[in-house]
Protein backbone atom coordinates (compact mmCIF):
# COMPACT_ATOMS: atom_id res chain seq x y z
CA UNK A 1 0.00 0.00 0.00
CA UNK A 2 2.67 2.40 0.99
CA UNK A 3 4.77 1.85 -2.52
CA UNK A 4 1.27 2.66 -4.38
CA UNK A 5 1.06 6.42 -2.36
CA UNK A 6 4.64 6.77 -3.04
CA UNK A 7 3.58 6.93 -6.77
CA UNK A 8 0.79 9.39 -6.75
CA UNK A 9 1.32 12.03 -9.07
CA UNK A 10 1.15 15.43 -8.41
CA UNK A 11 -1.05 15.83 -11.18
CA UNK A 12 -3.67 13.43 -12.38
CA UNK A 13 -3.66 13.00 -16.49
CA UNK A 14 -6.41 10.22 -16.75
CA UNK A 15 -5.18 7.49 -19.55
CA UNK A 16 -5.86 4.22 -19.94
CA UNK A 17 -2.53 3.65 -18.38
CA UNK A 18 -3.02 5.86 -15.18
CA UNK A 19 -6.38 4.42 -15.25
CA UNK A 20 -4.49 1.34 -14.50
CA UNK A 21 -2.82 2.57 -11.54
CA UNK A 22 -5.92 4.09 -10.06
CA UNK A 23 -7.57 0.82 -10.43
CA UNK A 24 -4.80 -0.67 -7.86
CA UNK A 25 -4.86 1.87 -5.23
CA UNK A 26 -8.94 1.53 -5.41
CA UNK A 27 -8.41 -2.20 -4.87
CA UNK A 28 -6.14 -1.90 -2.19
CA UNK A 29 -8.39 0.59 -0.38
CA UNK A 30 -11.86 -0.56 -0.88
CA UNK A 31 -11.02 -4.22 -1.62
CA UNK A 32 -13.75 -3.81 -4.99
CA UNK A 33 -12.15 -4.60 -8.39
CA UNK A 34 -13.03 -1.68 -10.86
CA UNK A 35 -15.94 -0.91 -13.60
CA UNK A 36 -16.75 1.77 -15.25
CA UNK A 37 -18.98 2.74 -12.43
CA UNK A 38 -15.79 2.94 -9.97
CA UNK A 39 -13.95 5.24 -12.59
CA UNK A 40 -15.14 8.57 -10.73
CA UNK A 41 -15.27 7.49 -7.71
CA UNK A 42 -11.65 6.62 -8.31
CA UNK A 43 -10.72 9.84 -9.40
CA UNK A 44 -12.45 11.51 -6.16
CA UNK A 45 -10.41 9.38 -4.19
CA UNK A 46 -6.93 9.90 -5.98
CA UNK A 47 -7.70 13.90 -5.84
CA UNK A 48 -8.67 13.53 -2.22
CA UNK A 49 -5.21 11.32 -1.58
CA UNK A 50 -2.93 14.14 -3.44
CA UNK A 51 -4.98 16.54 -3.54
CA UNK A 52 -4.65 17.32 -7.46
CA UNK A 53 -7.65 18.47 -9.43
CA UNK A 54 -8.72 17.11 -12.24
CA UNK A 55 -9.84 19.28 -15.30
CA UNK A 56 -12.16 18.15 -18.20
CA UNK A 57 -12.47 14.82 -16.86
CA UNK A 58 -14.86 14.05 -19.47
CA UNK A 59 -12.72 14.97 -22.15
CA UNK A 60 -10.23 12.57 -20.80
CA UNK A 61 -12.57 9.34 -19.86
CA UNK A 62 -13.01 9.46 -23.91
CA UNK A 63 -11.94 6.09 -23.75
CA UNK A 64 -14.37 4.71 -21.42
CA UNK A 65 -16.70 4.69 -24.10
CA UNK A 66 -15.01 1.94 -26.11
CA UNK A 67 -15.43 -0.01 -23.04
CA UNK A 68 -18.38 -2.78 -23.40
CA UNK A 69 -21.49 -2.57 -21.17
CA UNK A 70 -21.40 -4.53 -18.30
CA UNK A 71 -22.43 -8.17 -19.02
CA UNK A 72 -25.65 -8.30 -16.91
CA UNK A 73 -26.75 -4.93 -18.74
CA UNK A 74 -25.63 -6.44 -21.87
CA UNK A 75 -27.90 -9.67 -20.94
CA UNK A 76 -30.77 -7.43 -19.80
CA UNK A 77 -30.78 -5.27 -23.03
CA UNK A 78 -30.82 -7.95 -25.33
CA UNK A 79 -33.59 -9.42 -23.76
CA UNK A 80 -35.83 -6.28 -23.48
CA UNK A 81 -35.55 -5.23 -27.19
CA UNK A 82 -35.93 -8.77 -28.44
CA UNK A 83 -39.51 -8.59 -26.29
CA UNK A 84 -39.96 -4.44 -26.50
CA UNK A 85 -43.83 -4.65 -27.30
CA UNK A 86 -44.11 -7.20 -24.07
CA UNK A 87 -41.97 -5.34 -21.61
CA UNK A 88 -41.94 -1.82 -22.30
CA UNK A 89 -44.91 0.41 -20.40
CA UNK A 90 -44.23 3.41 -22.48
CA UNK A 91 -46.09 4.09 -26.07
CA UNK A 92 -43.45 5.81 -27.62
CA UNK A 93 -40.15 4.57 -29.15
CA UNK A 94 -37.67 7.10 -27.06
CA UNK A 95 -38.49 6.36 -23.53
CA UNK A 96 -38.57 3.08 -21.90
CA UNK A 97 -40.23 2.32 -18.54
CA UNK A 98 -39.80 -1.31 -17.19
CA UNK A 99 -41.02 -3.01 -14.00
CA UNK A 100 -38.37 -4.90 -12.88
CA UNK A 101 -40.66 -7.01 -10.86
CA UNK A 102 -42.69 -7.73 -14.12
CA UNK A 103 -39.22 -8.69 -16.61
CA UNK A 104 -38.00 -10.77 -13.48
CA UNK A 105 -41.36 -13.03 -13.91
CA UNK A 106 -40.88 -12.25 -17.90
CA UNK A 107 -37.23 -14.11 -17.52
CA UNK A 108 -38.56 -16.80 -15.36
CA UNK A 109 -41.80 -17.74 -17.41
CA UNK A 110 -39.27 -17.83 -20.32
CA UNK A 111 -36.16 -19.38 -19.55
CA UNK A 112 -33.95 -16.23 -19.41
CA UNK A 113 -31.62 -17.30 -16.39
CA UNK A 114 -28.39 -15.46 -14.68
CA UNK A 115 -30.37 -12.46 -13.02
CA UNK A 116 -29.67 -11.56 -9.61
CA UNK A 117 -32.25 -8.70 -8.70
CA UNK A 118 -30.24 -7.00 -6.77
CA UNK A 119 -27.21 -6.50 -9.15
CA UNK A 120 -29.49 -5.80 -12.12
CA UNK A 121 -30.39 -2.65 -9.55
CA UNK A 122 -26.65 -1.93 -8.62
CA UNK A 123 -25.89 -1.78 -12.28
CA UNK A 124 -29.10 0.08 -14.31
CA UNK A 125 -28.10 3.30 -13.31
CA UNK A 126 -24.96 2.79 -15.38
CA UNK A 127 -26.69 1.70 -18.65
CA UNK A 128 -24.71 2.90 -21.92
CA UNK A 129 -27.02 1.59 -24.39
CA UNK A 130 -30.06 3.70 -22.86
CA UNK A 131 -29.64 6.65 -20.63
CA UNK A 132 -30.66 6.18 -16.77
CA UNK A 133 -33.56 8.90 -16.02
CA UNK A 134 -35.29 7.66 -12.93
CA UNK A 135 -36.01 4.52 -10.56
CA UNK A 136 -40.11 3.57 -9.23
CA UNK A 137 -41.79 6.19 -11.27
CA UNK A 138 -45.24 5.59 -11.16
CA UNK A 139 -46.04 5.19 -14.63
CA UNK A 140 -49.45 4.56 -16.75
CA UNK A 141 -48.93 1.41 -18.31
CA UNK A 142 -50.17 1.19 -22.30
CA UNK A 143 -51.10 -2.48 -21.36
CA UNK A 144 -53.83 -1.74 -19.10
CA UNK A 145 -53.75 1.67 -18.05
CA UNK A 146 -52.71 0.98 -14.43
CA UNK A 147 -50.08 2.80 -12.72
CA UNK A 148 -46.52 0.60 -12.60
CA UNK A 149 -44.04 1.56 -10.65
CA UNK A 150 -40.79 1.29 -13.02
CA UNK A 151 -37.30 2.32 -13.75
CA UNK A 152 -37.13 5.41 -16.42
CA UNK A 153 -34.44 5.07 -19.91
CA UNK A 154 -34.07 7.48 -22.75
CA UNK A 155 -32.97 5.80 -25.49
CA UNK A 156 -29.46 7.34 -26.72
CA UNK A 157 -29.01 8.13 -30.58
């Protein structure tokens, strides 16, 4: 631990190769391999242990976009546009509201296995494919007009 703070720079240029480093010292402190949902909270913790500031962090996480999705949101994607018309309690083809209580039976009744509950909800918030809006928005479902408590996507162009 001590050789990793002997190596903090005073300033933090975020590459895939420093991104490397980062992902050590947040493994040795938190004991939690790294995603692309640890990236800033990385960075907040290597600015808090040096105290450098970061500028245009977005500009420089460019590369975080050639990253895949993560496996279970690659899983969970797949299976919601393959049955859009089934799951989705929104009419219109930008927004996407699903219960997660309703695709959890959907997966059961149809053989779609691998999906913890809980880490589907760790990991939604970090969707690529569509952008996160909100979580248990009641929503009027276009099935039957009932409100449905669901989570909220735009879908990204």
């Amino acid at each position: 631990m001590s050789d990793l703070r002997k190596q903090i720079p005073n300033v933090l240029d975020i590459s895939p190769e420093n991104l490397k480093w980062l992902t050590e010292v947040w493994s040795a402190y938190t004991r939690v391999n790294m995603s692309k949902k640890n990236v800033l909270d990385m960075l907040k913790m290597a600015e808090m242990l040096c105290g450098a500031k970061q500028v245009n962090v977005s500009e420089q996480l460019h590369f975080l976009h050639d990253l895949p999705e993560e496996p279970i949101l690659q899983q969970f994607w797949n299976i919601v546009e393959k049955h859009w018309v089934d799951l989705n309690h929104k009419k219109n083809d930008y927004e996407l509201a699903i219960n997660l209580n309703q695709f959890m039976n959907f997966c059961e009744k149809n053989g779609y296995t691998g999906f913890d509950r809980m880490t589907l909800i760790k990991w939604l918030p970090y969707s690529q494919q569509y952008q996160f809006m909100e979580r248990n928005k009641a929503v009027r479902s276009c099935h039957d007009s009932r409100a449905v408590k669901c989570y909220i996507f735009k879908k990204l162009q």
